[in-house]
PDB file of N, CA and C in Angstrom:
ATOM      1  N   UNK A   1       7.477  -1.519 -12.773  1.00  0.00           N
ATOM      2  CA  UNK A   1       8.058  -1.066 -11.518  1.00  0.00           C
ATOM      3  C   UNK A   1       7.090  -0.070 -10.866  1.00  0.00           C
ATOM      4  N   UNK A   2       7.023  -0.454  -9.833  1.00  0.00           N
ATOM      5  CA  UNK A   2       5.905   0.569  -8.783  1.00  0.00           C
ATOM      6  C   UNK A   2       6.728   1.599  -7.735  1.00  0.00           C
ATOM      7  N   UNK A   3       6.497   2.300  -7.108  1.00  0.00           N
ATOM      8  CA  UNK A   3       7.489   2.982  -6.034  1.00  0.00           C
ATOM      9  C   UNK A   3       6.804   2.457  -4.718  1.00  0.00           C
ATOM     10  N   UNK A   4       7.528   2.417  -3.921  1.00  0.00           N
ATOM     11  CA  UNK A   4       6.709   2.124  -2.461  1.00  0.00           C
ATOM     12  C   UNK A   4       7.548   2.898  -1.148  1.00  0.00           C
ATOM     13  N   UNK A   5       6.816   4.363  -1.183  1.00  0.00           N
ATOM     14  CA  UNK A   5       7.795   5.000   0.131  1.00  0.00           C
ATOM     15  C   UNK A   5       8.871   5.527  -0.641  1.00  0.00           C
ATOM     16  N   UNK A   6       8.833   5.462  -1.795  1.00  0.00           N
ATOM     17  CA  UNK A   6      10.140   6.118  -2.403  1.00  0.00           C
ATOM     18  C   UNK A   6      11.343   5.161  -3.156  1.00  0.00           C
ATOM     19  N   UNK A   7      10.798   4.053  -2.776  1.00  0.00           N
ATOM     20  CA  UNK A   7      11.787   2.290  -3.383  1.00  0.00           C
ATOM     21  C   UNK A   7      11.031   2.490  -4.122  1.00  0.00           C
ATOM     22  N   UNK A   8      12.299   1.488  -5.147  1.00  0.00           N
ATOM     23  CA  UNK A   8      11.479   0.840  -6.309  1.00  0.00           C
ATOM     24  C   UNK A   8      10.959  -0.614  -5.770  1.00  0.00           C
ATOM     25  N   UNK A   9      10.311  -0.789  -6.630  1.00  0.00           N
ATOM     26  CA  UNK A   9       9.425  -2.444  -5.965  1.00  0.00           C
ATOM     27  C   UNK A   9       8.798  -3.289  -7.107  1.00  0.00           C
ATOM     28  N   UNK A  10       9.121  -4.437  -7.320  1.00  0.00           N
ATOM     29  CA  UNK A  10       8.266  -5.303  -8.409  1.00  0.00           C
ATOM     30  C   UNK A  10       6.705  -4.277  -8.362  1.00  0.00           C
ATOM     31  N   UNK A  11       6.406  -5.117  -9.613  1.00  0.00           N
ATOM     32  CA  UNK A  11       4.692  -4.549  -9.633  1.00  0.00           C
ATOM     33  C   UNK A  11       4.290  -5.608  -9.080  1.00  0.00           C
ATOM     34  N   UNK A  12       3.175  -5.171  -8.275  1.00  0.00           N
ATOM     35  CA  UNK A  12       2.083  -5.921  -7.443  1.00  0.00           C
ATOM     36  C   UNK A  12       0.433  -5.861  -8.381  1.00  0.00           C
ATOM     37  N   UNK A  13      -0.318  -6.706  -8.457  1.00  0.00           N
ATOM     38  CA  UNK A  13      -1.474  -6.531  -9.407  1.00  0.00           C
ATOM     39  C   UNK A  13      -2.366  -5.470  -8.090  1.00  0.00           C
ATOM     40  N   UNK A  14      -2.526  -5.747  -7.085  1.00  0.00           N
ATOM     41  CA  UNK A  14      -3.471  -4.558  -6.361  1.00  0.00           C
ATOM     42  C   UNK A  14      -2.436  -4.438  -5.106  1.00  0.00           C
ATOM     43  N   UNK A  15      -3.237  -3.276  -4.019  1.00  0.00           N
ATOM     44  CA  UNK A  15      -3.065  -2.942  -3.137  1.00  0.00           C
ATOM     45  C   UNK A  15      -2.451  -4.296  -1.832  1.00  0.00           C
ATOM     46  N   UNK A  16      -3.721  -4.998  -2.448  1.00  0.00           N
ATOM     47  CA  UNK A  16      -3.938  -5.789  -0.874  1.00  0.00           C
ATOM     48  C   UNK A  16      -2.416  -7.312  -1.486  1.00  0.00           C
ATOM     49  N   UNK A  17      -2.216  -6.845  -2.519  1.00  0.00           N
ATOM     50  CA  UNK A  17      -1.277  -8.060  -3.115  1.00  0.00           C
ATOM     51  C   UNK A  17       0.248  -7.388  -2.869  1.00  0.00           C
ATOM     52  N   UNK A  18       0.313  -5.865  -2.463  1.00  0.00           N
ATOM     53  CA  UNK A  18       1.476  -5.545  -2.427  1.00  0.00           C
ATOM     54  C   UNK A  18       1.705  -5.466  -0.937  1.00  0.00           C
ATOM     55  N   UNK A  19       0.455  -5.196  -0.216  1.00  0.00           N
ATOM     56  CA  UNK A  19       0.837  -5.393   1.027  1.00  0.00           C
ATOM     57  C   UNK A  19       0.970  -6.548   1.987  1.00  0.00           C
ATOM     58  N   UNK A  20       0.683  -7.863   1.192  1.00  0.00           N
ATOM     59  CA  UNK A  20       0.493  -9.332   1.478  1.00  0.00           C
ATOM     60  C   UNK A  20       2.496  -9.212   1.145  1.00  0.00           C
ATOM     61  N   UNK A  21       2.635  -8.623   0.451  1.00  0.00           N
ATOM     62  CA  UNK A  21       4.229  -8.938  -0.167  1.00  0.00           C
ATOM     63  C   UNK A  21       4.999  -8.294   0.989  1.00  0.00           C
ATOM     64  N   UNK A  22       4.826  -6.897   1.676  1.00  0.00           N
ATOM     65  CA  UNK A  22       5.730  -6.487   2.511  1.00  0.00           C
ATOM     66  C   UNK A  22       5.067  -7.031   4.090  1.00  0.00           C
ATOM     67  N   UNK A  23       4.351  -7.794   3.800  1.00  0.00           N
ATOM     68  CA  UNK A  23       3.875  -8.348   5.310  1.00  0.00           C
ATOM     69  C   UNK A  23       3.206  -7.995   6.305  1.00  0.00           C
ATOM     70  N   UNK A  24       2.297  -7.441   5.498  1.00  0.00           N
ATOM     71  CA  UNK A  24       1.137  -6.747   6.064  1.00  0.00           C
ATOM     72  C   UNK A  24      -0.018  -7.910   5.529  1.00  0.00           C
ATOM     73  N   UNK A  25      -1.096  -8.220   6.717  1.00  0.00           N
ATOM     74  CA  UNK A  25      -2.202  -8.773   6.466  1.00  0.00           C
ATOM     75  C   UNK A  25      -3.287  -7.741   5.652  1.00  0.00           C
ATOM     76  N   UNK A  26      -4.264  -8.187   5.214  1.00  0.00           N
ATOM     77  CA  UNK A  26      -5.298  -7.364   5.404  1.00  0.00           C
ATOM     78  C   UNK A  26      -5.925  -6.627   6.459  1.00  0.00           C
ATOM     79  N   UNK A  27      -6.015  -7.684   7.632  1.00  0.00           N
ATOM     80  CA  UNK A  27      -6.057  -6.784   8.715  1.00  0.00           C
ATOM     81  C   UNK A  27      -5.538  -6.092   9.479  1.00  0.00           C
ATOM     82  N   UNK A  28      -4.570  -5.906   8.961  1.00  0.00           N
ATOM     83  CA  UNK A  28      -3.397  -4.726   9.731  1.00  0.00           C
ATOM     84  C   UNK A  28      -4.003  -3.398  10.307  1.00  0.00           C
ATOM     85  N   UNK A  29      -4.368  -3.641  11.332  1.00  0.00           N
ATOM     86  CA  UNK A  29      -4.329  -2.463  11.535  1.00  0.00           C
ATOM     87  C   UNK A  29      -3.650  -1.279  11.806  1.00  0.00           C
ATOM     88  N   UNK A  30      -3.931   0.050  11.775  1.00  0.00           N
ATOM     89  CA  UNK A  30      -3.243   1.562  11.788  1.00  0.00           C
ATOM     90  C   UNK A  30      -2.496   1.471  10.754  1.00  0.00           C
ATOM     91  N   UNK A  31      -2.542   0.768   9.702  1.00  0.00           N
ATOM     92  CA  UNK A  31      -2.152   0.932   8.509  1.00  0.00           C
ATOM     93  C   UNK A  31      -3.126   1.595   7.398  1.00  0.00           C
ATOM     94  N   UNK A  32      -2.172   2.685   6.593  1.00  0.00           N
ATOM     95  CA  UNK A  32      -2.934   3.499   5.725  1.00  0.00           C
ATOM     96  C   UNK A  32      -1.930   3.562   4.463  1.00  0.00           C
ATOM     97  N   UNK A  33      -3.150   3.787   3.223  1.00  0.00           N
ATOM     98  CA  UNK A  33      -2.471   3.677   1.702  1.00  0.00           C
ATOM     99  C   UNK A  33      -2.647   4.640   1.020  1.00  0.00           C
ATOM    100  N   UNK A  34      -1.946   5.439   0.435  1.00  0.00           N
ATOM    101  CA  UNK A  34      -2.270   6.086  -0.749  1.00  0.00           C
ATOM    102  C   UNK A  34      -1.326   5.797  -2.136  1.00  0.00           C
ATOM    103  N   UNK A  35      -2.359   5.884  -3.436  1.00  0.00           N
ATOM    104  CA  UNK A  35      -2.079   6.092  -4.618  1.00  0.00           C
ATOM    105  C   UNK A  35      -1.976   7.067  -4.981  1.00  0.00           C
ATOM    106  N   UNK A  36      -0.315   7.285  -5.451  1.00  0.00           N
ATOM    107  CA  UNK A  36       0.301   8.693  -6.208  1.00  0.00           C
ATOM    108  C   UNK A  36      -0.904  10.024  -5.757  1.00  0.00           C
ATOM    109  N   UNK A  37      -1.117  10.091  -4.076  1.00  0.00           N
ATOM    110  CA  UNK A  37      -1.467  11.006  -3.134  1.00  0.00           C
ATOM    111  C   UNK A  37      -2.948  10.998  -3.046  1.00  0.00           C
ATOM    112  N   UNK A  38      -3.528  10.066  -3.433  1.00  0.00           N
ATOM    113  CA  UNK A  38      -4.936   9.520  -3.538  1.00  0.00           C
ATOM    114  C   UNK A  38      -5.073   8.429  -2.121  1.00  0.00           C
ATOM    115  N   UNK A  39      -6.008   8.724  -0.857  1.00  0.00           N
ATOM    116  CA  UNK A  39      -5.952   7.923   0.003  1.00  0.00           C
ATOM    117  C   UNK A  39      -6.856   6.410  -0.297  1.00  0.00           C
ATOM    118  N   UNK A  40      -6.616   5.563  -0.775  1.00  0.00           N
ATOM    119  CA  UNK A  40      -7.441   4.647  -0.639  1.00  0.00           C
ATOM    120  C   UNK A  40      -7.993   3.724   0.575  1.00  0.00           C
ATOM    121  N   UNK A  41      -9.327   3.784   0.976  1.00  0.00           N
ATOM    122  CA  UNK A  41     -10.532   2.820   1.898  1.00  0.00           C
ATOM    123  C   UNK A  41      -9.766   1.421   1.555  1.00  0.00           C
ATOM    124  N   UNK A  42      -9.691   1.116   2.871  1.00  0.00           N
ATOM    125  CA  UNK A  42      -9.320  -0.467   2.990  1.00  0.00           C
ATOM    126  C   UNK A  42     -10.505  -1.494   2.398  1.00  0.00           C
ATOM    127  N   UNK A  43     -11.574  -0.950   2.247  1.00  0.00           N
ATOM    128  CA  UNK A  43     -12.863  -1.662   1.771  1.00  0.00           C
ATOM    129  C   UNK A  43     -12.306  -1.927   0.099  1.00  0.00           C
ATOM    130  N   UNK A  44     -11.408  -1.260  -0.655  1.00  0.00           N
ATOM    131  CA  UNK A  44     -10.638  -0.819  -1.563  1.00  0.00           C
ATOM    132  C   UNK A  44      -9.620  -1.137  -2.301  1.00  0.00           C
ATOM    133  N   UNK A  45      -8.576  -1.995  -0.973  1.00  0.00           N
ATOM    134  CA  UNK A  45      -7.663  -2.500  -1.090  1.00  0.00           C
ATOM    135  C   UNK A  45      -7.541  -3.882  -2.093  1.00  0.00           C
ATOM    136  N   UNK A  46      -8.338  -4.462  -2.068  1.00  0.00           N
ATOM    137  CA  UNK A  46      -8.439  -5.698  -3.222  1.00  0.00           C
ATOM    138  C   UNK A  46      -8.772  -5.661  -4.411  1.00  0.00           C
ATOM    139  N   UNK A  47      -9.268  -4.800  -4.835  1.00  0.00           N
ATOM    140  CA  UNK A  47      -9.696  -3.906  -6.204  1.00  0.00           C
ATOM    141  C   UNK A  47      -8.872  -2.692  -6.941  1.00  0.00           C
ATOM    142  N   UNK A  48      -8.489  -1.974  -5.591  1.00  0.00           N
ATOM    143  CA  UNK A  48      -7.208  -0.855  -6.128  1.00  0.00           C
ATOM    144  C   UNK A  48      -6.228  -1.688  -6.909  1.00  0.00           C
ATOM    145  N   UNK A  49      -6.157  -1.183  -8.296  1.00  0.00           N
ATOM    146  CA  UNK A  49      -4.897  -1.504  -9.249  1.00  0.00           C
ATOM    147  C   UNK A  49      -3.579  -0.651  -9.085  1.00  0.00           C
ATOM    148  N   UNK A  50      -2.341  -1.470  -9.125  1.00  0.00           N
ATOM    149  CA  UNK A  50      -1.324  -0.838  -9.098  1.00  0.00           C
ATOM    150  C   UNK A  50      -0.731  -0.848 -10.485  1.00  0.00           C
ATOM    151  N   UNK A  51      -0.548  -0.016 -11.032  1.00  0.00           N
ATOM    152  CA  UNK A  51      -0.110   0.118 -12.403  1.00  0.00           C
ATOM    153  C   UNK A  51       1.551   0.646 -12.521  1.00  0.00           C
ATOM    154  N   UNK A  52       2.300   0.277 -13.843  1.00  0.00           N
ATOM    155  CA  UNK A  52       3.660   0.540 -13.784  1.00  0.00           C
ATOM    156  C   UNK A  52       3.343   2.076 -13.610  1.00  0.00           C
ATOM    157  N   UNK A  53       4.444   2.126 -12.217  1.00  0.00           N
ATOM    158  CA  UNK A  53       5.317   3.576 -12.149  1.00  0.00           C
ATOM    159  C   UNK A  53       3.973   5.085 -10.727  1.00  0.00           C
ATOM    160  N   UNK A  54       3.381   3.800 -10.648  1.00  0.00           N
ATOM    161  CA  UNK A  54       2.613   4.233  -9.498  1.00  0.00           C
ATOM    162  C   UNK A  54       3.283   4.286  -8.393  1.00  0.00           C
ATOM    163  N   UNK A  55       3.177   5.748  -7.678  1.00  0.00           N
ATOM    164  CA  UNK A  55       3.523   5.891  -6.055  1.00  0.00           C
ATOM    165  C   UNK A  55       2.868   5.669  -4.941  1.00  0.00           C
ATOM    166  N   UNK A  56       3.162   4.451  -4.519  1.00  0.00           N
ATOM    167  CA  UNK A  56       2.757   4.252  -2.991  1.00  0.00           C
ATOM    168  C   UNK A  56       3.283   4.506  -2.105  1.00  0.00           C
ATOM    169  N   UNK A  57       2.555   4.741  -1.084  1.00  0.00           N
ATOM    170  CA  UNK A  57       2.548   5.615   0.018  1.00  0.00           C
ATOM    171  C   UNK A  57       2.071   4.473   1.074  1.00  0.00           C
ATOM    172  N   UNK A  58       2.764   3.490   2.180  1.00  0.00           N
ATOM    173  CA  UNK A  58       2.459   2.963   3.243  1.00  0.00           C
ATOM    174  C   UNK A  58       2.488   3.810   4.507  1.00  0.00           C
ATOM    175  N   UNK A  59       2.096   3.758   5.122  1.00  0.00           N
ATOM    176  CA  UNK A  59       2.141   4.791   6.848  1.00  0.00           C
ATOM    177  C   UNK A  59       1.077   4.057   7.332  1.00  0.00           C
ATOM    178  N   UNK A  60       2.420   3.230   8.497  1.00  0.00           N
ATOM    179  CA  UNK A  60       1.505   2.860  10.188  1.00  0.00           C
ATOM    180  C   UNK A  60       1.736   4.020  11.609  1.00  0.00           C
ATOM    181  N   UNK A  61       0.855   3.849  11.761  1.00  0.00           N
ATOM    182  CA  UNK A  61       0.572   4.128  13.449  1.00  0.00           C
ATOM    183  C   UNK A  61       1.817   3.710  13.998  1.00  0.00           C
ATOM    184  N   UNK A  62       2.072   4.250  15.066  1.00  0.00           N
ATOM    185  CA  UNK A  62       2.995   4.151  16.367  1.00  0.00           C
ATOM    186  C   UNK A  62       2.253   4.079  17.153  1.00  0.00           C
ATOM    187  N   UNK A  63       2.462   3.203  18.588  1.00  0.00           N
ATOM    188  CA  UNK A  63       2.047   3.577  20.114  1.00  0.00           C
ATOM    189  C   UNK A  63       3.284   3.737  20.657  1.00  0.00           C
ATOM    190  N   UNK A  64       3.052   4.822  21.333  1.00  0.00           N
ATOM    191  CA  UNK A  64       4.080   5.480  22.446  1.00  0.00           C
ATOM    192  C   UNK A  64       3.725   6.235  22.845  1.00  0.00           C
ATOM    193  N   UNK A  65       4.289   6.989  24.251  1.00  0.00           N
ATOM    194  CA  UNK A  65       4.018   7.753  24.716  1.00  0.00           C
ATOM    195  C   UNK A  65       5.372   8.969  24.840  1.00  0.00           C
TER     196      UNK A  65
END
């Protein structure tokens, strides 16, 4: 079990596999990640391991005024 935002969430094997799961492309942009408060480089995302009981952290961008 991984956390995501504070949910619990299946484990995902990396970054870019957990965010393929909540429906985020790779290229998403204004999207940002951190591991248990570690920011990880999108260059990153396919290699970052998610391990049981790891906290992720998703945060997109807004436009508005």
């Amino acid at each position: 079990m991984i956390y995501v935002n504070g949910d619990e969430h299946q484990d995902a094997a990396t970054v870019a596999a957990l965010l393929e799961r909540l429906g985020f492309g790779e290229q998403a942009r204004g999207v940002a990640v951190a591991l248990d408060g570690e920011v990880v480089p999108r260059s990153q995302w396919r290699s970052a391991q998610l391990l049981p009981g790891t906290r992720v952290e998703v945060v997109g961008a807004i436009q508005g005024g």
